[in-house]
Structures are given as C-alpha cells and as structure tokens.
Protein backbone atom coordinates (compact mmCIF):
# COMPACT_ATOMS: atom_id res chain seq x y z
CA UNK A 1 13.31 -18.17 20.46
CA UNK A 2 11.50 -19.59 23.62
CA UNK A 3 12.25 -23.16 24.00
CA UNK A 4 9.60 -24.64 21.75
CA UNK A 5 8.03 -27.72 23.77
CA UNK A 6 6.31 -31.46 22.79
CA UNK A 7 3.24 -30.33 21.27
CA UNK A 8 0.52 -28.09 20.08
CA UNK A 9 -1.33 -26.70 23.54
CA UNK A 10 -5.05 -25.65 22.72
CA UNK A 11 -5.46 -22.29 22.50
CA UNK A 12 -9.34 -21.60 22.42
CA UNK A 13 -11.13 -18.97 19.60
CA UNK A 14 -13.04 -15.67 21.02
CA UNK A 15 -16.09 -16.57 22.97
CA UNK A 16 -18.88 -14.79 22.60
CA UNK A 17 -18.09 -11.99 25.53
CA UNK A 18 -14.35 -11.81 26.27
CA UNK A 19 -15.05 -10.73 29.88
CA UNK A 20 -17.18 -14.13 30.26
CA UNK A 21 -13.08 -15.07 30.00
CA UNK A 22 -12.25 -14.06 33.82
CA UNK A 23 -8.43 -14.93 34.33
CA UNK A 24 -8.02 -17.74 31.87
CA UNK A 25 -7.39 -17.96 28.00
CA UNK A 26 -9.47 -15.67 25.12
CA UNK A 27 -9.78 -18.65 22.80
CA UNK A 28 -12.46 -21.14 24.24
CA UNK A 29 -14.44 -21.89 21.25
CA UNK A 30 -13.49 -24.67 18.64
CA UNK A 31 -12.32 -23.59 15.82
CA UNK A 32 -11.82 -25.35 11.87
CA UNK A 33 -8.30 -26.87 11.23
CA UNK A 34 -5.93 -24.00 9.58
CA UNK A 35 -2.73 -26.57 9.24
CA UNK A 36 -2.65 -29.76 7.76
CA UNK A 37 0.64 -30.07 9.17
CA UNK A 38 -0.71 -29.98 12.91
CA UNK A 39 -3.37 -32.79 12.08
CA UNK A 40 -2.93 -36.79 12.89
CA UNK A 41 -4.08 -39.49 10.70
CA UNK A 42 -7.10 -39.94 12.72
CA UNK A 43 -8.24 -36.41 12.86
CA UNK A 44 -7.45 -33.15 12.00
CA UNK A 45 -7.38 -30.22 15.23
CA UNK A 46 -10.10 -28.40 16.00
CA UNK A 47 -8.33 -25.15 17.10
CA UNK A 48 -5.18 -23.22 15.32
CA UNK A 49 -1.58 -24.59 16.31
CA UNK A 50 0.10 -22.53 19.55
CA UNK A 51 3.22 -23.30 21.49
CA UNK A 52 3.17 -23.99 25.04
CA UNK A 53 4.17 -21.45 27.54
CA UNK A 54 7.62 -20.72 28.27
CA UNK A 55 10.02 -20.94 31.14
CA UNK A 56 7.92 -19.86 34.60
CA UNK A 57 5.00 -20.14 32.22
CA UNK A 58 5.29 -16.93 30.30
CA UNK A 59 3.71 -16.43 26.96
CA UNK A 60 6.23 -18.32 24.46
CA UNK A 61 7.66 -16.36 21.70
CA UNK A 62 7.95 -17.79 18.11
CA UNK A 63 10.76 -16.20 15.42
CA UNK A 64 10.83 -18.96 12.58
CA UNK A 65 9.83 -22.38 11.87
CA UNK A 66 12.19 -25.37 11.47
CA UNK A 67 15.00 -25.23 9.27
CA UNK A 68 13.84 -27.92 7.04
CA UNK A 69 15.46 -27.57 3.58
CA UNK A 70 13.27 -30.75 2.37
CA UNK A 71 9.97 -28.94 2.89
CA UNK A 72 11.35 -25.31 2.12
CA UNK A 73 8.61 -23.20 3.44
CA UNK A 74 8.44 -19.46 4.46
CA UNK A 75 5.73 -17.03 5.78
CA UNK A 76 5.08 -13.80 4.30
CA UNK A 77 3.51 -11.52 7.42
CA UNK A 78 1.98 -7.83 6.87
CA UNK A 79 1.39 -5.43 9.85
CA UNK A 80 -1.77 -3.48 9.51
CA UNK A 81 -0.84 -0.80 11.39
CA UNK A 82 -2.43 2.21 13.01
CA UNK A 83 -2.28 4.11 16.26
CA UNK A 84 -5.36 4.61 18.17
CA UNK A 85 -4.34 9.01 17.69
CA UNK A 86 -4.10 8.90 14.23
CA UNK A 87 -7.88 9.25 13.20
CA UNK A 88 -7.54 12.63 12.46
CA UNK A 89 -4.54 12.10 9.45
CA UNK A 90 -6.96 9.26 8.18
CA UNK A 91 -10.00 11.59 8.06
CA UNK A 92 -7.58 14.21 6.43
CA UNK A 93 -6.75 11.51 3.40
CA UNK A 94 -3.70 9.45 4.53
CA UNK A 95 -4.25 5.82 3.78
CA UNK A 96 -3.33 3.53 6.63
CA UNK A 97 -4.77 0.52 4.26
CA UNK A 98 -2.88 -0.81 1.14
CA UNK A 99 -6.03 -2.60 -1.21
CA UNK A 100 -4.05 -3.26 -4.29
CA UNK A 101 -0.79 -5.46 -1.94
CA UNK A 102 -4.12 -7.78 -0.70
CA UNK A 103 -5.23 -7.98 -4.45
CA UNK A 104 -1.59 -8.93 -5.85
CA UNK A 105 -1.40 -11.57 -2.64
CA UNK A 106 -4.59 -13.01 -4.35
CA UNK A 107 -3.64 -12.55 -8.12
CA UNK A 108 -0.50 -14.87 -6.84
CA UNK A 109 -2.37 -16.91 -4.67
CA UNK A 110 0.13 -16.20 -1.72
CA UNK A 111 -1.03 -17.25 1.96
CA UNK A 112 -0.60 -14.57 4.36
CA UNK A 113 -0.60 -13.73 8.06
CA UNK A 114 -2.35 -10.07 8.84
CA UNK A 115 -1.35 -8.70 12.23
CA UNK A 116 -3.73 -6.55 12.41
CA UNK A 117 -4.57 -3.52 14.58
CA UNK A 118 -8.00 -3.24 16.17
CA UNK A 119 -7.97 0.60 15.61
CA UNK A 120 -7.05 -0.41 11.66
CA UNK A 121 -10.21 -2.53 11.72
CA UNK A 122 -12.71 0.29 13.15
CA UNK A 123 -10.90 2.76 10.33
CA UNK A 124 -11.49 0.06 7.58
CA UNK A 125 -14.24 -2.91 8.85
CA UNK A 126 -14.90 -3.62 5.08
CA UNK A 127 -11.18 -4.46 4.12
CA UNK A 128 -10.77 -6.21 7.88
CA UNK A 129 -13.65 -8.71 7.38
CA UNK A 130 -12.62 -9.56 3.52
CA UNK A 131 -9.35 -10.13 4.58
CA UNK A 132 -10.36 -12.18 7.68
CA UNK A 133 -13.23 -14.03 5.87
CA UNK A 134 -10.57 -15.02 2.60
CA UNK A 135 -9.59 -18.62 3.16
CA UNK A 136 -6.15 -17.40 1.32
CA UNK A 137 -5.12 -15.16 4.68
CA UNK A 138 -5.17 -15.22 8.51
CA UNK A 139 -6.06 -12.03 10.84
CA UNK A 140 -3.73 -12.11 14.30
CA UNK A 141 -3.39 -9.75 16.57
CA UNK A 142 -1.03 -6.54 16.64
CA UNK A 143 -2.50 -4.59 20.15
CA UNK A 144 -5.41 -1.90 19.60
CA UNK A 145 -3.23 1.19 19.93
CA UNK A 146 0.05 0.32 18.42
CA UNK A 147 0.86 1.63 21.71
CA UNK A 148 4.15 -0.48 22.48
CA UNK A 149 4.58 -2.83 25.49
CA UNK A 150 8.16 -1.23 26.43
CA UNK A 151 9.65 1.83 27.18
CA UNK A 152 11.84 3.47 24.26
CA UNK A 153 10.31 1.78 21.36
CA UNK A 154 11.05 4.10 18.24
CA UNK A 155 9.46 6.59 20.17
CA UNK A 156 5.93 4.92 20.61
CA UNK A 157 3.83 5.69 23.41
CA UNK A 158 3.59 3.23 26.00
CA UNK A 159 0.52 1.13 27.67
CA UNK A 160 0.86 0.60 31.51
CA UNK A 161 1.53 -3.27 32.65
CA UNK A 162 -2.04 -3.49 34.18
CA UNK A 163 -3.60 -2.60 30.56
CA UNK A 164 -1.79 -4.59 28.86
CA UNK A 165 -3.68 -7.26 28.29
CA UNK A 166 -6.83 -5.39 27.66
CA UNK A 167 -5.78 -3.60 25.02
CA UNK A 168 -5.30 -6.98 23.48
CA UNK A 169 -8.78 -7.91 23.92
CA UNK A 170 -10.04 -4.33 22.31
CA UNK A 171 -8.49 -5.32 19.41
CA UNK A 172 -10.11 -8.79 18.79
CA UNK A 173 -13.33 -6.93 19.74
CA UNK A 174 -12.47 -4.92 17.26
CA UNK A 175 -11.91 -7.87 15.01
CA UNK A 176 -15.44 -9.05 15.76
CA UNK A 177 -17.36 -6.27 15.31
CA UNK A 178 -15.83 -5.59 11.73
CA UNK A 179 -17.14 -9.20 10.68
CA UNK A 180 -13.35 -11.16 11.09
CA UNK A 181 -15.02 -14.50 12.24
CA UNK A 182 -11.94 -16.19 13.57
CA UNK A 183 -9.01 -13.81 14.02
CA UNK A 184 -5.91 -16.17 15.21
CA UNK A 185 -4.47 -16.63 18.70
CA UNK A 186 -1.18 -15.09 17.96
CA UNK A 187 -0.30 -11.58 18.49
CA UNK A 188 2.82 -9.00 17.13
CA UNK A 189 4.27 -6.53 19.60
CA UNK A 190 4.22 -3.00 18.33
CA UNK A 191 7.45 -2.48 16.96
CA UNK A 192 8.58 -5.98 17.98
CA UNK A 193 9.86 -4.47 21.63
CA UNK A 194 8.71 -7.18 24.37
CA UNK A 195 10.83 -7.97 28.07
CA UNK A 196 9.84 -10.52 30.72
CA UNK A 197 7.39 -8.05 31.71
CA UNK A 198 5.18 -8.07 29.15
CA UNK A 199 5.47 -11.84 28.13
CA UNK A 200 3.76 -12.22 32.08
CA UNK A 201 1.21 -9.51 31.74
CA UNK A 202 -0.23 -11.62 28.14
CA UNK A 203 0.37 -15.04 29.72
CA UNK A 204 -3.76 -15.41 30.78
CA UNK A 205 -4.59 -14.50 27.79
CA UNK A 206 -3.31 -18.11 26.03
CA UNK A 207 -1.42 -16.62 22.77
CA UNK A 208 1.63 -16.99 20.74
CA UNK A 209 4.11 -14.33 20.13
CA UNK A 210 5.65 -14.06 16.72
CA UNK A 211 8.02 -12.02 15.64
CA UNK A 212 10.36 -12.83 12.59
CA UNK A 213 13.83 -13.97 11.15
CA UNK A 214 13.70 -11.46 7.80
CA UNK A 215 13.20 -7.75 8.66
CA UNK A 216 12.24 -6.72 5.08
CA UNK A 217 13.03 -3.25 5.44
CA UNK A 218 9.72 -1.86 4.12
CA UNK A 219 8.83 0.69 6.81
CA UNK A 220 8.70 3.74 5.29
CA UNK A 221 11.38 2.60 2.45
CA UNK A 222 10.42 3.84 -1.12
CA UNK A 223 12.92 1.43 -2.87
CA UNK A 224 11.38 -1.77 -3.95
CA UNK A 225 14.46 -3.27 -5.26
CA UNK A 226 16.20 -2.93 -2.34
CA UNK A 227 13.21 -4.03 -0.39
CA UNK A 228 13.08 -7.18 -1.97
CA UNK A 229 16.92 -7.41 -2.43
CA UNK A 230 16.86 -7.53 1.72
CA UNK A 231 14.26 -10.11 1.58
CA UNK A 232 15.47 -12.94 -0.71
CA UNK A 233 19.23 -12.52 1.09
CA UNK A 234 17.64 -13.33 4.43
CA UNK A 235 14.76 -15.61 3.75
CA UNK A 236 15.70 -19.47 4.52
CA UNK A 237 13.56 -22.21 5.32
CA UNK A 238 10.57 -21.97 7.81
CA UNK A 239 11.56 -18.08 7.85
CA UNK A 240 8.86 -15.32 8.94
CA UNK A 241 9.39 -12.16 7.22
CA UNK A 242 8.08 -9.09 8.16
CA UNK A 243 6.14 -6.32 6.01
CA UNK A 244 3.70 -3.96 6.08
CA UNK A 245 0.07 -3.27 4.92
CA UNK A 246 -0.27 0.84 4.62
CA UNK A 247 0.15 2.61 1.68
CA UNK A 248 1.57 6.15 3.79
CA UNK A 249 4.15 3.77 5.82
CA UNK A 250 5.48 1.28 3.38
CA UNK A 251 4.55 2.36 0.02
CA UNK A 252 7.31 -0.15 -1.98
CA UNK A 253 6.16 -2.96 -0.74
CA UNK A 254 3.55 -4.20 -3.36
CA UNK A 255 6.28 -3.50 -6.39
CA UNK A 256 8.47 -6.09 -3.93
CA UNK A 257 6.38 -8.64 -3.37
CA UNK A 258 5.47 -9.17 -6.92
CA UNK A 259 9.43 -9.38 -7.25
CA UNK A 260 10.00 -11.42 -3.87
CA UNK A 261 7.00 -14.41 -4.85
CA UNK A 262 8.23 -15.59 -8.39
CA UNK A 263 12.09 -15.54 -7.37
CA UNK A 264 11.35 -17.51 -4.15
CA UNK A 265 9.07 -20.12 -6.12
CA UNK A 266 12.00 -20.60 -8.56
CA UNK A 267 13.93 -21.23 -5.81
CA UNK A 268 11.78 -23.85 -3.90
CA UNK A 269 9.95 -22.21 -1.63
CA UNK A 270 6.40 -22.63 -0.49
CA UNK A 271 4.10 -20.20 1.26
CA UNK A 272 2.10 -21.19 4.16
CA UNK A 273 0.66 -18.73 7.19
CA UNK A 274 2.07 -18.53 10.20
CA UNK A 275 -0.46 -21.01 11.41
CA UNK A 276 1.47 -23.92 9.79
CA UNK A 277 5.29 -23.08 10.80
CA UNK A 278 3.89 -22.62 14.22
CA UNK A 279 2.28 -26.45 13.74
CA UNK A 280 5.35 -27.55 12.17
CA UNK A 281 7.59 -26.11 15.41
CA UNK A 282 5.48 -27.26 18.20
CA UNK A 283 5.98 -31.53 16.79
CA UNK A 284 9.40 -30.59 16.19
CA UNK A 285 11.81 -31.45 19.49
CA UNK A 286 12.50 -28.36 21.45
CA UNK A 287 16.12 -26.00 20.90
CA UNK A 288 17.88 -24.82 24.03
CA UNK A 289 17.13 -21.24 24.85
CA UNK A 290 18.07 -18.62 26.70
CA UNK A 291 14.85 -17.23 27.83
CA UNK A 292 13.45 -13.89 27.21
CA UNK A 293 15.45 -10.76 27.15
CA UNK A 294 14.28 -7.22 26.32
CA UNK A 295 14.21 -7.48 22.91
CA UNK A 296 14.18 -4.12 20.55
CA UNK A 297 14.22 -5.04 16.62
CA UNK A 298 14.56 -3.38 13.71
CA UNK A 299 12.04 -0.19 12.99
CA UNK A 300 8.98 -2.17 11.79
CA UNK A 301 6.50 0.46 11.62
C-alpha cells in the first residue's frame, strides 16, 4: 500500500461541467459527511475521506484499512462491470446487472461500495441511480470502458496514457446523467492492473485508488461455498474484499454473501463502505512502503 500520510486531503465532488475542471481535481463541490469516523468533535467533513498523494505526488493507492481487532470492521466491494463493446450481448439478453445481490445487501442491511462502470450506468440508469441515491451504498468509479490501464491484463484491451484520465471522467458523466448524485472520489482499475504510469496519468484528477486484501474468487465461479469459504479465510480486520455485481460474470455470489454476512457478524465484524476504512487509514500514522510497482492481481472480472 502507498504510504498512507497525516490526514484526510479534500478531494472535491463533480462540479457541474467536468471540463470547467482544467488541470486540477474532479471533486470541487462540498459534499455531506459519509464517515463518522473522519469527523472531529467540532464538526463533521464536508467532503468524503481520501488519502494524500503518494511518493512524487502520484495518485495513492489504498488495499485495507487498519488492522484494528478492537473495532473489527471490513468492507464488502462489488464491481459493476461492463465493457464499453459489449452492448450488443446485453441487447441479445445477457445480464451485466445482478438486482436480487442489491436486494439481499438491503434485506441484511449491509453497507456497500459499488465500483461502478460508466458504460454499466448508460445500460442500466434506473438500477445506477437507486443504488447511488440508497443511503445504505456508495457509487465509485471503475473507468468507462473496463478498458484496463496496462498492457497484458487478462487479455483486456488497453486505453492509451493520454486518455486515461478521460475515460475516468466519462464514467462519472455517466454517473450523472443516470441520476447518481454524488458518486465517490475513489476509483478501481479494471482488473486491478495499475504501474507508475498510470498512478501519474490519474494524479490531476484528485482520487483514491482501492484495490483489496480478500480476492473472493467470484469471477465467473459457480460455487458459492467455495466462494464464501475463500472469503471468511482471508477477511481480517479493516479488510476490502472484492466481488462482483453481474449475474453472466459472477453468478454465485448472492448464495455467498447471504453465507459470508451472518458468519462474519457472529464473528465480530462490522460493515462499513470504503468511505470509512479510508477515514480510519488517513488519522492512522503512516506504514513504510515501497512505492508502486506494476501490480497484476487476481482475475477480478
């Protein structure tokens, strides 16, 4: 993880045209408080935690929150995931959306981070703007295309450097015009791949990188046991785990996270979004790190 430094930086909401943005952050706009644990006895923040940037200013990178077994929290996170080609297979029946995982998150009242695509919230604006308007979730970024930001990345095409960071902008464009009123400043590399590379190309645009601790194993797995087997063995406190929102690509993974929730309440845990653990790490004194390598992770979908 990217040395995580003194305190939560400001990262600003959309503004009302992102190209009003020139060269400096997309979130300018206040926005409500998300996490308690960011606030201060005099007053709670205006705008969602972020981490500062990284070494030579590059856009930091978070994996997990702190290890705290006293406050044992964890993150569930979903990728919403579609590729910017694959109208056609949607428009021929395969369903890139998964309605009944979002109504067992709410029938167990589980907090949830959506990294979301902006081509998954032009195929499906109603479920985008429920999900982003539901106090119980957060919407975050996960690129337009699903396009990924390396080369040899399970295979996915590639964007160019110089469009990097626009295609991050289409997709909270995307977020707006589906009705998600204040999609988060953190963002999810297609397939997880990132390098030093594309950590400079997203530095103007003022977001967090998240990735995970707990690859869940759901992409494209059709055993739930063993889906949720792989999730409680990994998950410890102020872990991200990562899962998947599309019926076609990860069709276990409502069956396992009706097993995953009770079993991890039993054991202590509490749910938060990423929003807190990101809140929780950026008052916590910073870890030694080794910068950022090209990272390639686990098939995630």
């Amino acid at each position: 993880m990217i040395t995580l430094v003194r305190r939560v930086t400001a990262a600003c909401a959309l503004g009302a045209a992102l190209s009003a943005c020139g060269t400096s952050q997309l979130f300018q706009a206040p926005r409500p408080a998300v996490s308690a644990s960011a606030a201060t006895p005099s007053a709670a923040p205006s705008r969602p935690p972020t981490l500062a940037p990284g070494p030579a200013g590059l856009t930091p990178v978070f994996e997990n929150g702190p290890r705290r077994t006293a406050d044992k929290t964890v993150a569930l996170t979903f990728d919403a995931d579609m590729t910017a080609d694959q109208g056609p297979r949607a428009a021929a029946g395969e369903r890139f959306d998964h309605p009944r995982l979002i109504a067992t998150l709410r029938a167990l009242s589980v907090p949830a981070t959506v990294f979301m695509t902006g081509r998954w919230a032009e195929e499906y604006p109603a479920q985008a703007r429920s999900i982003g308007r539901d106090p119980l979730f957060e919407v975050a970024n996960h690129s337009y295309s699903h396009h990924a930001f390396t080369d040899d990345c399970y295979g996915l095409p590639t964007v160019s450097e110089d469009r990097m960071r626009a295609d991050v902008e289409r997709a909270y464009a995307a977020f707006r015009r589906a009705g998600v009123p204040d999609p988060m400043p953190y963002f999810r590399f297609p397939g997880g791949c990132y390098d030093r590379r594309a950590l400079k190309a997203l530095t103007p645009a003022g977001i967090t990188a998240v990735q995970w601790d707990v690859v869940s194993g759901d992409a494209f797995a059709t055993d739930a046991e063993a889906v949720t087997r792989q999730v409680l063995e990994g998950v410890r406190p102020g872990s991200v785990v990562v899962m998947h929102c599309t019926r076609s690509a990860a069709p276990a993974t409502e069956r396992a996270v009706r097993a995953v929730v009770p079993e991890l309440r039993k054991r202590g845990y509490r749910f938060v979004k990423v929003s807190e653990l990101i809140g929780d790490a950026a008052l916590t004194p910073s870890r030694p790190s080794a910068g950022p390598p090209a990272t390639r992770t686990p098939r995630t979908g």
